[in-house]
Structure formats: structure tokens, C-alpha cells
N, C-alpha and C. Protein backbone atom coordinates (compact mmCIF):
# COMPACT_ATOMS: atom_id res chain seq x y z
N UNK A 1 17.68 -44.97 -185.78
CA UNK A 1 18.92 -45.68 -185.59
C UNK A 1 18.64 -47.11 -185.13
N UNK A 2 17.74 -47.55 -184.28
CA UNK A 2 17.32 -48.44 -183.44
C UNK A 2 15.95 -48.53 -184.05
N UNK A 3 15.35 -49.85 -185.02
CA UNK A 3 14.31 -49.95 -185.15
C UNK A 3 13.49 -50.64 -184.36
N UNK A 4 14.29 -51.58 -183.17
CA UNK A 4 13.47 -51.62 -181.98
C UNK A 4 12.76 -50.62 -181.40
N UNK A 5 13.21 -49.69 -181.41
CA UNK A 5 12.55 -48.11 -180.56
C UNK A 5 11.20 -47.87 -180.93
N UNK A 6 11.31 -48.05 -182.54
CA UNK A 6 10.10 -47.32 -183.23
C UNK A 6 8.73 -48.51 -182.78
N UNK A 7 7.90 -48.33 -182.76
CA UNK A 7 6.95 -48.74 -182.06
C UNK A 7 5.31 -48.59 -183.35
N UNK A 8 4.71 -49.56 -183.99
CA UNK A 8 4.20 -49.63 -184.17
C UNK A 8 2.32 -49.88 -183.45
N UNK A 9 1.25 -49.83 -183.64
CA UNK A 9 -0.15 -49.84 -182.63
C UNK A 9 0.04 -51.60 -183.10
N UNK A 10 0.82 -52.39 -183.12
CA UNK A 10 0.26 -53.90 -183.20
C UNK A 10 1.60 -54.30 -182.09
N UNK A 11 2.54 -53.62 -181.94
CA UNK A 11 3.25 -53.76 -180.77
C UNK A 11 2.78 -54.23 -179.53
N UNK A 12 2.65 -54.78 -178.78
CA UNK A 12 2.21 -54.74 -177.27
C UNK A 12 3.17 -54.19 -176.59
N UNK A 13 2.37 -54.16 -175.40
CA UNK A 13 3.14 -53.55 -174.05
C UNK A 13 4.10 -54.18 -173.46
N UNK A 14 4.28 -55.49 -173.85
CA UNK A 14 5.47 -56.81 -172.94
C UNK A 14 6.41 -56.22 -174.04
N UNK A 15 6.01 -56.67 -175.13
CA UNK A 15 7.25 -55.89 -176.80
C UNK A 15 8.13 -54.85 -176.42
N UNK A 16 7.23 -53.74 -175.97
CA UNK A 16 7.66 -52.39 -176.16
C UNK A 16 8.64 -52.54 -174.42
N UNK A 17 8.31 -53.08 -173.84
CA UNK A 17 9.17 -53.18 -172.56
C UNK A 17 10.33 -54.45 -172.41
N UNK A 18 10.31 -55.09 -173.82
CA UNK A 18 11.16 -56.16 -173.64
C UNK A 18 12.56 -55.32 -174.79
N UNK A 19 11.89 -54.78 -175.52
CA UNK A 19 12.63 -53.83 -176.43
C UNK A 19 13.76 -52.74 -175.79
N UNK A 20 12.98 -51.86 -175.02
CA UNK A 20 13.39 -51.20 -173.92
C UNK A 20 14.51 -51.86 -172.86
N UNK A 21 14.58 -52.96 -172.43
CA UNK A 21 15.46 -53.47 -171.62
C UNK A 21 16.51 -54.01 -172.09
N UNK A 22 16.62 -53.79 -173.60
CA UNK A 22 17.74 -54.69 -174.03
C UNK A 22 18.68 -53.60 -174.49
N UNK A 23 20.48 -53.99 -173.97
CA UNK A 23 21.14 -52.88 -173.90
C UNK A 23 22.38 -53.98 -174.82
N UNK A 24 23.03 -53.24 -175.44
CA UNK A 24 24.41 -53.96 -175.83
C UNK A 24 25.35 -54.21 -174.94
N UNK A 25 25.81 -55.42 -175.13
CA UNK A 25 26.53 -56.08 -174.01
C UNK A 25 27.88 -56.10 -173.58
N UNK A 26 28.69 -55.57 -172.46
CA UNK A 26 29.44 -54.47 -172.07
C UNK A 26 30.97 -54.94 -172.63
N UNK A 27 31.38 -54.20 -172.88
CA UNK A 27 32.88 -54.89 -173.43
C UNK A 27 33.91 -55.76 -172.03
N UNK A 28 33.25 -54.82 -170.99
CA UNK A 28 34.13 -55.17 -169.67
C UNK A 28 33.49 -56.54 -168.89
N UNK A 29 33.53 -57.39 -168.05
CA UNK A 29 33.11 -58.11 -167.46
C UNK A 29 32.67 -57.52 -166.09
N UNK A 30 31.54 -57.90 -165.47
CA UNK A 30 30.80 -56.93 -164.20
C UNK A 30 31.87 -56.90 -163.18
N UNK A 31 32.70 -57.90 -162.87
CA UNK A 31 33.39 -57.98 -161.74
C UNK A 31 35.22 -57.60 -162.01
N UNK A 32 35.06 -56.87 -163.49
CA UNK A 32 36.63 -56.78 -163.18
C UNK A 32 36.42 -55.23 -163.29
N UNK A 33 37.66 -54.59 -162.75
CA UNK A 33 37.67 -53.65 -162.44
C UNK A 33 37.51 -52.56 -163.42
N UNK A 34 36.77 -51.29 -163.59
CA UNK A 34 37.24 -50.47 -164.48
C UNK A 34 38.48 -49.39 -164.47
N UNK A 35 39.03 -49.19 -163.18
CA UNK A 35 39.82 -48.18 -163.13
C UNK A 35 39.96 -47.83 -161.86
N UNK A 36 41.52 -46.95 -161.67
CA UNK A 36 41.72 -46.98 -159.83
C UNK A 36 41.90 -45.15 -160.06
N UNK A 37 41.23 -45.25 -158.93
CA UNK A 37 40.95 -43.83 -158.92
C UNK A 37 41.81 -43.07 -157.71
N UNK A 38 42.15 -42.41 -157.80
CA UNK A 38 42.79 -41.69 -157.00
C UNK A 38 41.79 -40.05 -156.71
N UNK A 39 41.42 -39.50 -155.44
CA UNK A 39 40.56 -38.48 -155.62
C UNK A 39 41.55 -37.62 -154.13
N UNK A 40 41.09 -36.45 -154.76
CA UNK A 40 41.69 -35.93 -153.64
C UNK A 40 40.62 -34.89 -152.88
N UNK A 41 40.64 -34.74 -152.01
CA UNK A 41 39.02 -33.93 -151.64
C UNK A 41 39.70 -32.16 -150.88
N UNK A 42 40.08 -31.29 -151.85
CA UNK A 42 41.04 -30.38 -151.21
C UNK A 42 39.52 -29.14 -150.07
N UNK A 43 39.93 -28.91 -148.90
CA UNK A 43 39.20 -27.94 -148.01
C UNK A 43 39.10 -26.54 -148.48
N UNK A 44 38.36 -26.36 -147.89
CA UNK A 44 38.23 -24.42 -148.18
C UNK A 44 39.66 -23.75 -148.37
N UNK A 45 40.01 -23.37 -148.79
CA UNK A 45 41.40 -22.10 -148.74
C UNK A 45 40.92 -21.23 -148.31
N UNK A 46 42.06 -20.16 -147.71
CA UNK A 46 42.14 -18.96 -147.31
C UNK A 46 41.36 -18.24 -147.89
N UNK A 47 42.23 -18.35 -149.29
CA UNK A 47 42.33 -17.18 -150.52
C UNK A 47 41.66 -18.28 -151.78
N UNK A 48 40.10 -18.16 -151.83
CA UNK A 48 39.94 -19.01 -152.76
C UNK A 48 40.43 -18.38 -154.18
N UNK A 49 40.70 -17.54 -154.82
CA UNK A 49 41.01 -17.14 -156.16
C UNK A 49 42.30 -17.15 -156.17
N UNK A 50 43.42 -17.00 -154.95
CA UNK A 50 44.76 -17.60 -155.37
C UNK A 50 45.12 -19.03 -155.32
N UNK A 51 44.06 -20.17 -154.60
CA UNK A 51 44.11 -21.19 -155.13
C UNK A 51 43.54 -21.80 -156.21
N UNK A 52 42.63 -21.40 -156.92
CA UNK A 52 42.38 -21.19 -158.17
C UNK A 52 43.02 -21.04 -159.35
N UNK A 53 43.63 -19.95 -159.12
CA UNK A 53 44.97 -19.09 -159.83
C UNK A 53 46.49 -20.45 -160.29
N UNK A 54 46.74 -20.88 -158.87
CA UNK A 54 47.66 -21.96 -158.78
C UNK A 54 47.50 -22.73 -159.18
N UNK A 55 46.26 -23.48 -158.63
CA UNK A 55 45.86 -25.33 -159.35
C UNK A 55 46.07 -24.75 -160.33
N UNK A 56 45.47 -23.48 -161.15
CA UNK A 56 45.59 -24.14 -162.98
C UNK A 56 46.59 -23.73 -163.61
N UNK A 57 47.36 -23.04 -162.70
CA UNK A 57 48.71 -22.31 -163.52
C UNK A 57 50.03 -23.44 -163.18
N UNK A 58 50.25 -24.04 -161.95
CA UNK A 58 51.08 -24.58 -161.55
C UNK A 58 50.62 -26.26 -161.00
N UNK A 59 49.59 -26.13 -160.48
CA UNK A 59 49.96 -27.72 -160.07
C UNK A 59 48.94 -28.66 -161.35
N UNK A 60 47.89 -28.34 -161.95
CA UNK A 60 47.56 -29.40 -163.14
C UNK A 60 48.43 -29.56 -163.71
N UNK A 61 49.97 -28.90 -164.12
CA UNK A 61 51.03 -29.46 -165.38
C UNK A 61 51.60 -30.49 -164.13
N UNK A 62 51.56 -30.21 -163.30
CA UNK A 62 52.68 -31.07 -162.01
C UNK A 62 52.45 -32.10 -162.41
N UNK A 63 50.76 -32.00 -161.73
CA UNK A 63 49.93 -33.54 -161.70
C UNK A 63 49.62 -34.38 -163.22
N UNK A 64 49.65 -33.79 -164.45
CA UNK A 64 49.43 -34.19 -165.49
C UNK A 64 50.43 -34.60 -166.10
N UNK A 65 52.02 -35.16 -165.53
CA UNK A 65 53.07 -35.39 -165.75
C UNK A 65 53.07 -36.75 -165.42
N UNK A 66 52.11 -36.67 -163.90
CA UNK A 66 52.70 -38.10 -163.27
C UNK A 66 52.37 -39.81 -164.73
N UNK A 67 53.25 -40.26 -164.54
CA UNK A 67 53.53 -41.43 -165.40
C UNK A 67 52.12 -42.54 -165.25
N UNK A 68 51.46 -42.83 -166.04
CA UNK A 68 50.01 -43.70 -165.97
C UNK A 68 48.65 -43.56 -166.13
N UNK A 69 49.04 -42.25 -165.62
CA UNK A 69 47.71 -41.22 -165.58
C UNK A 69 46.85 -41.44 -166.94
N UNK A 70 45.66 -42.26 -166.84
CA UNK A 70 44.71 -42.35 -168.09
C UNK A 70 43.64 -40.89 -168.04
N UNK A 71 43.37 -40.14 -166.92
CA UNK A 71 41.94 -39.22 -167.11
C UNK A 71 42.66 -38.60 -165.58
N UNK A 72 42.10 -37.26 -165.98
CA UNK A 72 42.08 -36.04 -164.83
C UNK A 72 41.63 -35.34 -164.76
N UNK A 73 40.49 -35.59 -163.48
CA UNK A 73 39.26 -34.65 -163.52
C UNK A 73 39.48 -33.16 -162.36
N UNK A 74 39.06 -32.00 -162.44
CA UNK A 74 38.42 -31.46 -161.16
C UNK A 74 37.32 -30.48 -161.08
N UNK A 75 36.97 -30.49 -160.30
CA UNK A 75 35.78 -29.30 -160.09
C UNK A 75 35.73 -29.05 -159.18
N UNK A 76 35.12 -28.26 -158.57
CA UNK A 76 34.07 -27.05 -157.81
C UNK A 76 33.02 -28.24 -156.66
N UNK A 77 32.83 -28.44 -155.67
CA UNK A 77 32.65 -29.27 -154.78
C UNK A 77 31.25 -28.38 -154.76
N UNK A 78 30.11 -28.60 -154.22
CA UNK A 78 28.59 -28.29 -153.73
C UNK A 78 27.58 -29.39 -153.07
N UNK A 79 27.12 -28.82 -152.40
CA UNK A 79 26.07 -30.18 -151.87
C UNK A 79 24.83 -29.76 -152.48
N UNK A 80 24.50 -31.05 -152.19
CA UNK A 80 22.96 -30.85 -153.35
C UNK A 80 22.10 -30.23 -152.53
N UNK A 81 21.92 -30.60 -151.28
CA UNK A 81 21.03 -29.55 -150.59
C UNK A 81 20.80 -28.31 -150.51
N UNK A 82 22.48 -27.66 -150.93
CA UNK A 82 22.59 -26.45 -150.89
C UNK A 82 23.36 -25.46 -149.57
N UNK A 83 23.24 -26.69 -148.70
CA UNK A 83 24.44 -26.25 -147.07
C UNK A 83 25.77 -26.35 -147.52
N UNK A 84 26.65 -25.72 -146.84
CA UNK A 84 27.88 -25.52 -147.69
C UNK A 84 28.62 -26.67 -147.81
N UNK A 85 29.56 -27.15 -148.36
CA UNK A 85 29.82 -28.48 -148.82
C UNK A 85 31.80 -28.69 -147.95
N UNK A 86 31.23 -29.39 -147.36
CA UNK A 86 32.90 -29.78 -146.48
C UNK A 86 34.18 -29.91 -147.64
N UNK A 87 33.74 -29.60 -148.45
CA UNK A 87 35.16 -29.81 -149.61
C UNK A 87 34.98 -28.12 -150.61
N UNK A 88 36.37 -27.53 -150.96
CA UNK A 88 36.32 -26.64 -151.75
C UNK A 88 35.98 -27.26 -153.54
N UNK A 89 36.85 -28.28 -153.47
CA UNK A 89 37.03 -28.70 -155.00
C UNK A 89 38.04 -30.27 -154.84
N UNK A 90 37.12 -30.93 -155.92
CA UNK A 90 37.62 -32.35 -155.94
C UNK A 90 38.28 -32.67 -157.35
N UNK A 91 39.33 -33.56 -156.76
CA UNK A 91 40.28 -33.91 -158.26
C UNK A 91 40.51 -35.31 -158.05
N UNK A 92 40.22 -35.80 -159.48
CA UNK A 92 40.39 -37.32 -159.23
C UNK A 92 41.78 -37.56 -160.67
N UNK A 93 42.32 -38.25 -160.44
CA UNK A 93 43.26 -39.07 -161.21
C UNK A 93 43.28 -40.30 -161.62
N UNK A 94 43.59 -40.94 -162.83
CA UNK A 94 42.47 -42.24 -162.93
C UNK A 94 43.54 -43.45 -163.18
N UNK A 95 43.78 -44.22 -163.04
CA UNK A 95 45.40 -45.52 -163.66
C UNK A 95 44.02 -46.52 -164.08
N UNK A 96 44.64 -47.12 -164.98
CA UNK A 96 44.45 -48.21 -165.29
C UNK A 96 44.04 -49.50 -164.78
N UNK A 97 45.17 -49.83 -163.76
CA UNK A 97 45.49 -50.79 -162.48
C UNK A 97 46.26 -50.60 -161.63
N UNK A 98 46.35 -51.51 -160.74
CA UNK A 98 46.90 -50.94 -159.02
C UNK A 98 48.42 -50.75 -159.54
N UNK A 99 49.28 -51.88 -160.53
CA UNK A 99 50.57 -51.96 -160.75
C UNK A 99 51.21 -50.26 -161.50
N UNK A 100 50.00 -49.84 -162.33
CA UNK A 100 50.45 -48.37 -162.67
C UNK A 100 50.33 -47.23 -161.80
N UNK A 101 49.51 -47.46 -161.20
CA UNK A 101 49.24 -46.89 -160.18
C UNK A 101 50.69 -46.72 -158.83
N UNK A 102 50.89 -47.41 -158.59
CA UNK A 102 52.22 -48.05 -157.74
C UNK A 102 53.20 -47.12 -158.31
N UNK A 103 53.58 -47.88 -159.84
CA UNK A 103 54.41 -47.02 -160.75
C UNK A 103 54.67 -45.36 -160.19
N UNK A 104 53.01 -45.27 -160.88
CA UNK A 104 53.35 -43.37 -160.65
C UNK A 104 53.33 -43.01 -159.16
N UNK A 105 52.68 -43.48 -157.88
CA UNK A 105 53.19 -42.82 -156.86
C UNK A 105 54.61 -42.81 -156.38
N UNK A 106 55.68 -43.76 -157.23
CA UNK A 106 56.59 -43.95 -156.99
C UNK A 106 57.72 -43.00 -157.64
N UNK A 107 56.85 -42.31 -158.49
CA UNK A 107 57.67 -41.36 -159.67
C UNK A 107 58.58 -40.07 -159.35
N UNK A 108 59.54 -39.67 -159.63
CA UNK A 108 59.54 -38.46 -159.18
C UNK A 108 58.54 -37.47 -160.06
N UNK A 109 57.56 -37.42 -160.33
CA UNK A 109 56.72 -36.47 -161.02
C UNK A 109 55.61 -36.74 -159.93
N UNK A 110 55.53 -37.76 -159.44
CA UNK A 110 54.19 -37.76 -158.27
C UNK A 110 54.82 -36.96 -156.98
N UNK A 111 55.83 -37.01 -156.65
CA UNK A 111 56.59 -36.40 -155.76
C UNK A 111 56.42 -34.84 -155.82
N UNK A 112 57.09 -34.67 -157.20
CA UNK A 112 56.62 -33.07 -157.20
C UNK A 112 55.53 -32.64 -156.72
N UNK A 113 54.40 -33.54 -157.40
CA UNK A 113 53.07 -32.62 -157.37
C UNK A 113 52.65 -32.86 -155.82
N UNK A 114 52.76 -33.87 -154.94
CA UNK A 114 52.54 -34.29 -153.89
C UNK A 114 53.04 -33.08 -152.79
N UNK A 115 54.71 -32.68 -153.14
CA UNK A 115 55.36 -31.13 -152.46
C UNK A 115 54.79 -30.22 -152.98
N UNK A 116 53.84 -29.85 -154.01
CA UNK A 116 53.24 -28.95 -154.54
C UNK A 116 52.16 -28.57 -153.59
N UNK A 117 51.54 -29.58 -153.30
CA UNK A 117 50.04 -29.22 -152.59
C UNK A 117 50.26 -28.05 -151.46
N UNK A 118 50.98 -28.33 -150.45
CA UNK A 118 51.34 -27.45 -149.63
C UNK A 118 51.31 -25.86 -149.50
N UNK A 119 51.78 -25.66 -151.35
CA UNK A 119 51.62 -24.48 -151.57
C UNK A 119 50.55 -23.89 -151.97
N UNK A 120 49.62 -24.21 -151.91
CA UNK A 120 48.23 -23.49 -152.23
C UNK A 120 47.02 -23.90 -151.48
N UNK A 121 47.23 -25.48 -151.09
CA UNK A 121 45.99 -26.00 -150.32
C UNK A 121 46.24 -25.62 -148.86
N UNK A 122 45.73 -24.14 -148.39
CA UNK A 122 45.44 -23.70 -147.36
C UNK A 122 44.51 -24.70 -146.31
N UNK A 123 43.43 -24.94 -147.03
CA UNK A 123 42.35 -25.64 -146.26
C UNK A 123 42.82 -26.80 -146.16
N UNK A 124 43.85 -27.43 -146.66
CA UNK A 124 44.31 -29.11 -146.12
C UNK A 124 43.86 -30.11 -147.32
N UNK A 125 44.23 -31.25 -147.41
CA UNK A 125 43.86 -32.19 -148.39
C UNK A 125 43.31 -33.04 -148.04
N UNK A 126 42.38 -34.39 -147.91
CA UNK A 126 42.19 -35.35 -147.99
C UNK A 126 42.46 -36.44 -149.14
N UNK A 127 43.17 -37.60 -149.14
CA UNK A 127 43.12 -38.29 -150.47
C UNK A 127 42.27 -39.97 -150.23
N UNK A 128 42.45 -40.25 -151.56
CA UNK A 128 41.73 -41.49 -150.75
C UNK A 128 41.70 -42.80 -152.55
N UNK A 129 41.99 -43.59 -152.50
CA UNK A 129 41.73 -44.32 -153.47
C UNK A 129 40.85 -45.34 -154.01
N UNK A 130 40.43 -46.01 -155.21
CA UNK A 130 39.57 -47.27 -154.81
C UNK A 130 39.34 -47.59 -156.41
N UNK A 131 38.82 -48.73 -156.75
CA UNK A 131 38.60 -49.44 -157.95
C UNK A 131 37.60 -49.37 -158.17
N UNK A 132 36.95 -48.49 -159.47
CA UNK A 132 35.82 -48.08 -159.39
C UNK A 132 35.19 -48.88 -160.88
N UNK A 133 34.01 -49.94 -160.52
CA UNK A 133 33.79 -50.74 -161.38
C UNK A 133 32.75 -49.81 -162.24
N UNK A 134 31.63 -50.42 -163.35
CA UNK A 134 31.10 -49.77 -163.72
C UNK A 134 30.13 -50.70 -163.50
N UNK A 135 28.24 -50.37 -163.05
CA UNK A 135 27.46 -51.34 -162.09
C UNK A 135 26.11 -51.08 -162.89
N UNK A 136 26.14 -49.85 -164.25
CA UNK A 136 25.07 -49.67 -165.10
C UNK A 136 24.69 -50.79 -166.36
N UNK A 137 23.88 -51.65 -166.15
CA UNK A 137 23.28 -52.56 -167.02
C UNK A 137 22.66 -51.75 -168.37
């Protein structure tokens, strides 16, 4: 695909490492933002398989309503060490920019899902937001 890659024995070593460092050049600019993230860091539950049960039966349609919403992630929380991990499961929500962002917490569809939590997140919520650039050359 890349005939830079392929590497001939008359290549040198500066070649083959100047080849290597060259990446296509990013559509975004380094300092503007890629996206505002919204994450929510939900605690242990009671009953982990009836909060389970819920997030995917009832509150992902809640939350996948709210107005702006570009990407919606969640998973299963673990620490890499392997000690148990202060979070059950993390969900992030992604806007565009702060102004859509604004938008949908203002929505009544963010509302819902916001009175939703209550009902299943035993262990409590944490949320937290931020503009998450992209910093890979």
C-alpha cells in the first residue's frame, strides 16, 4: 500500500527511520478541540445484574435520545493492576462543542435520562466533562 514501507538493502538506516516518521497530516488542527465529552463514572450497585439488565433495557434509549449526541460509549470499569477498580462501569457521551452540548443538557430528553439514573445506580454516579483533543502525531 505504502511503498515507503517496503525497504530495499541500498536503503539506509536514517531512510528507513525518516520513512517511518512520516504520518499524513491531520485534518484537525493540534489546538482545536476534538470533542466534549461527557463521562459518567457509575459505583458498584447492589444488584450488579439488575443494573445491567436496566442500563440496556431502559436507560441507553433514554440517553441515546438526548439531542447532539455524536458517539456513546460504555463498559465494564477494571484496573490494570488487577485491585478492584473504584468504578462499576463507565459511559461517556460525546457533542461536538460546548454550544451542543449546552443544547442537550438543557433538553427535556437529558432530563429524563438524568431522573433515570436514580433508578438503578445503587452505587451513586460521578460525572464529569472536558474537551478532549487528539495529541497522536
Amino acid at each position: 500500500m505504502y511503498a515507503d514501507y517496503r525497504y530495499s538493502r541500498r536503503n539506509t538506516v536514517s531512510d528507513r527511520r525518516l520513512h517511518r516518521r512520516w504520518r499524513p497530516p491531520s485534518r484537525r488542527k493540534r489546538d482545536e478541540p476534538m470533542t466534549i465529552r461527557v463521562a459518567v463514572c457509575y459505583g458498584h450497585p447492589s444488584d450488579p445484574a439488575a443494573f445491567d439488565e436496566y442500563y440496556e433495557r431502559v436507560h441507553i434509549p433514554l440517553a441515546n435520545a438526548i439531542p447532539g449526541l455524536t458517539e456513546y460509549t460504555y463498559s465494564k470499569a477494571a484496573s490494570l493492576d488487577g485491585s478492584p477498580s473504584p468504578y462499576y462501569s463507565v459511559a461517556s457521551r460525546y457533542f461536538p462543542d460546548e454550544a451542543t452540548l449546552k443544547a442537550g443538557l438543557a433538553s427535556p430528553e437529558m432530563t429524563a435520562a438524568a431522573g433515570d439514573v436514580a433508578n438503578f445506580a445503587t452505587g451513586g454516579a460521578t460525572l464529569f466533562t472536558h474537551e478532549e483533543s487528539s495529541v497522536r502525531s
